[in-house]
Protein backbone atom coordinates (compact mmCIF):
# COMPACT_ATOMS: atom_id res chain seq x y z
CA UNK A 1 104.81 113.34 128.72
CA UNK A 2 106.18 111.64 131.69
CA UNK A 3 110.33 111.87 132.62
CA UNK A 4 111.54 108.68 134.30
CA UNK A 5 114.91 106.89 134.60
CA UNK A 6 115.20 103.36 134.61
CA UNK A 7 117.44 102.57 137.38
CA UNK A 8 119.48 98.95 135.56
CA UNK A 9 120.71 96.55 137.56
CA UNK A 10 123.93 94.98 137.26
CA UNK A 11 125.12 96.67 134.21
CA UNK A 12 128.78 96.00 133.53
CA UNK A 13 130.10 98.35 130.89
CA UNK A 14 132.56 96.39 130.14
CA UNK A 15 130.30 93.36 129.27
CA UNK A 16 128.86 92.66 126.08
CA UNK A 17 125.46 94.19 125.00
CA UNK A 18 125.72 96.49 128.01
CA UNK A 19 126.86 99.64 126.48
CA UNK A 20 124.72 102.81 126.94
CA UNK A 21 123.81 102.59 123.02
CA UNK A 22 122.46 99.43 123.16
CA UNK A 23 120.44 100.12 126.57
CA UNK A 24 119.23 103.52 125.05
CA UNK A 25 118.35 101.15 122.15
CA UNK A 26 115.92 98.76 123.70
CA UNK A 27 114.07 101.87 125.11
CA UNK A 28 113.72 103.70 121.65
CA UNK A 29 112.61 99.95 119.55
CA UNK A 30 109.50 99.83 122.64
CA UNK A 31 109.00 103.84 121.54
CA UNK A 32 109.81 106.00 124.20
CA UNK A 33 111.21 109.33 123.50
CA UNK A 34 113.87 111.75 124.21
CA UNK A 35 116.07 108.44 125.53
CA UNK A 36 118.97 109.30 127.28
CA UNK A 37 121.98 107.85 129.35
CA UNK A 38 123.94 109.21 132.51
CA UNK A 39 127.10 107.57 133.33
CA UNK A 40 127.70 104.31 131.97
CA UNK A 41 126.12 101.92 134.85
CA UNK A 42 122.53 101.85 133.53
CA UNK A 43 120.54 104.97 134.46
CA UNK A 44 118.72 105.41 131.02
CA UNK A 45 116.04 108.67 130.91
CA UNK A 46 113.21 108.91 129.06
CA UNK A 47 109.95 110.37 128.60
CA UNK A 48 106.44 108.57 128.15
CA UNK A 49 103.15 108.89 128.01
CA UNK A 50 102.87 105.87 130.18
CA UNK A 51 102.13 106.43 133.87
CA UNK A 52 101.66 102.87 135.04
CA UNK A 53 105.28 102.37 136.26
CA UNK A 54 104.78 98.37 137.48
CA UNK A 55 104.06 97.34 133.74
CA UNK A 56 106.58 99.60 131.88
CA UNK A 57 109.29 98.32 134.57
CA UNK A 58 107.76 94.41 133.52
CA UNK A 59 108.15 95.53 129.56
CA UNK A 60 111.45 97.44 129.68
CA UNK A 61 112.89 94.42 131.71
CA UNK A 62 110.94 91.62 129.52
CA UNK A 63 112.72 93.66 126.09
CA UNK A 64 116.00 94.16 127.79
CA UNK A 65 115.95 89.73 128.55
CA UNK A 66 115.03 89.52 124.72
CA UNK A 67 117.02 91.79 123.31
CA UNK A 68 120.56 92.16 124.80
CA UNK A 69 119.94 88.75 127.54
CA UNK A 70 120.19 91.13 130.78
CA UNK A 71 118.09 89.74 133.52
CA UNK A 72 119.35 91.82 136.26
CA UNK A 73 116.40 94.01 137.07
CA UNK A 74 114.94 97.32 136.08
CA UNK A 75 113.38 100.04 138.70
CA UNK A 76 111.62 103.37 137.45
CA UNK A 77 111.41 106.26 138.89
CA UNK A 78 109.83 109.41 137.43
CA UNK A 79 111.34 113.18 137.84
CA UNK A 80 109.04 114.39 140.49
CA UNK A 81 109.52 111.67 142.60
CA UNK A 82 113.32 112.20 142.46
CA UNK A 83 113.10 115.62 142.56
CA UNK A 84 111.34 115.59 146.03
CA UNK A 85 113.97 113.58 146.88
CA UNK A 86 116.73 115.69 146.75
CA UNK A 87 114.34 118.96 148.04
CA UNK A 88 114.31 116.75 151.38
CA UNK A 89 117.72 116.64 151.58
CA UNK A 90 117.80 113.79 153.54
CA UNK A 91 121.55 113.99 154.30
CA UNK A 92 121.58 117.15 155.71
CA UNK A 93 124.30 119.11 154.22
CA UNK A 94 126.55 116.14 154.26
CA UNK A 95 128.97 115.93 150.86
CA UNK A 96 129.75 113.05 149.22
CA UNK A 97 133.22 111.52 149.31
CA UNK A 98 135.48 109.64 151.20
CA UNK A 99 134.08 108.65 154.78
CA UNK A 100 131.15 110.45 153.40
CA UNK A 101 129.83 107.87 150.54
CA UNK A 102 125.91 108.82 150.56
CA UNK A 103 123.94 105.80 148.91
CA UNK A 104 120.82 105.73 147.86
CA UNK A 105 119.45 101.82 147.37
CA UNK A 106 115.58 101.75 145.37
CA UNK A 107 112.87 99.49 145.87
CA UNK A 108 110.92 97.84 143.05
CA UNK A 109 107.46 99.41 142.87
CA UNK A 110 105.39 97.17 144.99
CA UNK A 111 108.33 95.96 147.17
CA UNK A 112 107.64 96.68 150.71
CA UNK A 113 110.89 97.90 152.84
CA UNK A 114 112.29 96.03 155.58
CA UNK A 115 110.87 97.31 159.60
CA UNK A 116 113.88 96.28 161.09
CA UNK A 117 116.83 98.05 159.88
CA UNK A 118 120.01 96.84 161.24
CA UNK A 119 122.06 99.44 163.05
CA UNK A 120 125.08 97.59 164.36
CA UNK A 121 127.43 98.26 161.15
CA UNK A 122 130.21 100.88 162.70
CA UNK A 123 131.13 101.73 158.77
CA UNK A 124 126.97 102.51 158.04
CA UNK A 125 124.92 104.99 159.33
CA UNK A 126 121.21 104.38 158.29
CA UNK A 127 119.71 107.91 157.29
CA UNK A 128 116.54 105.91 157.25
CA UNK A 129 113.93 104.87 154.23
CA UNK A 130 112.29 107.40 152.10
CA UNK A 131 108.26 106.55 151.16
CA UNK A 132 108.09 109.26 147.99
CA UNK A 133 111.16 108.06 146.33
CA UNK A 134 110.87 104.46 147.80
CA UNK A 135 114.58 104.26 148.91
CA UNK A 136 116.69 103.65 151.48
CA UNK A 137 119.34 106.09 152.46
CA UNK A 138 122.63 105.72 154.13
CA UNK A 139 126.41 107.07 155.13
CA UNK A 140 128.86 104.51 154.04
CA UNK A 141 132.20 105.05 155.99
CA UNK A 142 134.99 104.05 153.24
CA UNK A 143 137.74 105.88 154.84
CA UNK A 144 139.21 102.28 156.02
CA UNK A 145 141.29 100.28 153.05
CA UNK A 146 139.56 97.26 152.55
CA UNK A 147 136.95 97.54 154.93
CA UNK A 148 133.14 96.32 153.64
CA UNK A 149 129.73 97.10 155.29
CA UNK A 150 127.21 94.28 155.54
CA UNK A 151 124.15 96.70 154.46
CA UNK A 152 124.23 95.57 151.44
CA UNK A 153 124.26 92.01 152.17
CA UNK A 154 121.24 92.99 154.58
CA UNK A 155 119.49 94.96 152.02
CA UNK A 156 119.36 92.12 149.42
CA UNK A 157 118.70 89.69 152.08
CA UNK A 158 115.45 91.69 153.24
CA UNK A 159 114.87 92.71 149.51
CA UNK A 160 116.07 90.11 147.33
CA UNK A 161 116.97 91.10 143.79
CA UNK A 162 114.58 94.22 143.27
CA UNK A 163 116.96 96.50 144.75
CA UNK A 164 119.33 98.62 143.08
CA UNK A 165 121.95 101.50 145.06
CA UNK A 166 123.34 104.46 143.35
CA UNK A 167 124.70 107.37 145.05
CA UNK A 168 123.83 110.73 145.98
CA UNK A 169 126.03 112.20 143.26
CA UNK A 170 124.60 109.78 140.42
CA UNK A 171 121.19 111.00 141.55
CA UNK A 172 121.80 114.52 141.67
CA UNK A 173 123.18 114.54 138.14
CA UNK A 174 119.97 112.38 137.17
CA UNK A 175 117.76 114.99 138.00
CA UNK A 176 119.37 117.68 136.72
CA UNK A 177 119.51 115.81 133.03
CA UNK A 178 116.07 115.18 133.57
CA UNK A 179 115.12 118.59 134.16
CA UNK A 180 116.87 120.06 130.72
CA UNK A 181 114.46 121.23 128.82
């Protein structure tokens, strides 16, 4: 049995038919197992025997569109891919928090990256674009009230829509819940 997550896009908790339960819902009615939430901004685990990740990502998203109406995107990752992530430490030592905000923004499987990454943002620092876990990585400087990088607007410019960001912390806590026995 596989572990992924499926990374959500534009969940809103607050929204209708965007609670964890329902999510966690639409992954248990297509039978995987052992589903599970982490936060409440769509990172749903769970384990399958299915390894091609293009066509559960097109099934998952397809159910949660007929289902509970969300259209915003769905990107898998499984455990080992996440895992060799974090073993890479690709921050080096850095800690999350405020100046500090590490982000971690995920390709759709098949989405190529961008070869020209913009490095003219003073509030971004590109760590650069991760093949395993298909991700780019970055310092966010948030340390200045009301101050807003343009890598995202960049990032979903080059990408479109089959990109989703979560940070360091979100991931780190991922793995670890996928890793319980």
């Amino acid at each position: 049995m596989k572990r992924y997550v499926a990374l959500l896009r534009g969940i809103a908790p607050a929204q209708p038919n965007n609670s964890n339960v329902q999510l966690r819902g639409v992954l248990e009615g297509l039978g995987h197992e052992r589903v599970e939430s982490v936060l409440a901004s769509g990172n749903i685990l769970f384990r399958s025997e299915q390894t091609d990740v293009p066509q559960l990502e097109q099934t998952i998203q397809e159910a949660l569109v007929a289902d509970l109406g969300i259209g915003g995107g769905t990107i898998i990752r499984e455990l080992g891919e996440l895992r060799d992530l974090l073993d890479r430490d690709p921050f080096d030592g850095l800690v999350h928090g405020r100046g500090t905000y590490l982000i971690a923004t995920f390709l759709k499987d098949g989405v190529a990256p961008a070869t020209q990454i913009p490095d003219d943002d003073p509030l971004v620092r590109v760590v650069g674009f991760d093949e395993g876990a298909r991700a780019f990585l970055a310092v966010i400087d948030n340390s200045t009230p009301g101050a807003t990088p343009d890598f995202m607007r960049w990032l979903e410019r080059a990408h479109g829509k089959d990109i989703t960001t979560r940070t360091w912390l979100t991931v780190q806590r991922i793995v670890k819940k996928l890793e319980a026995p």
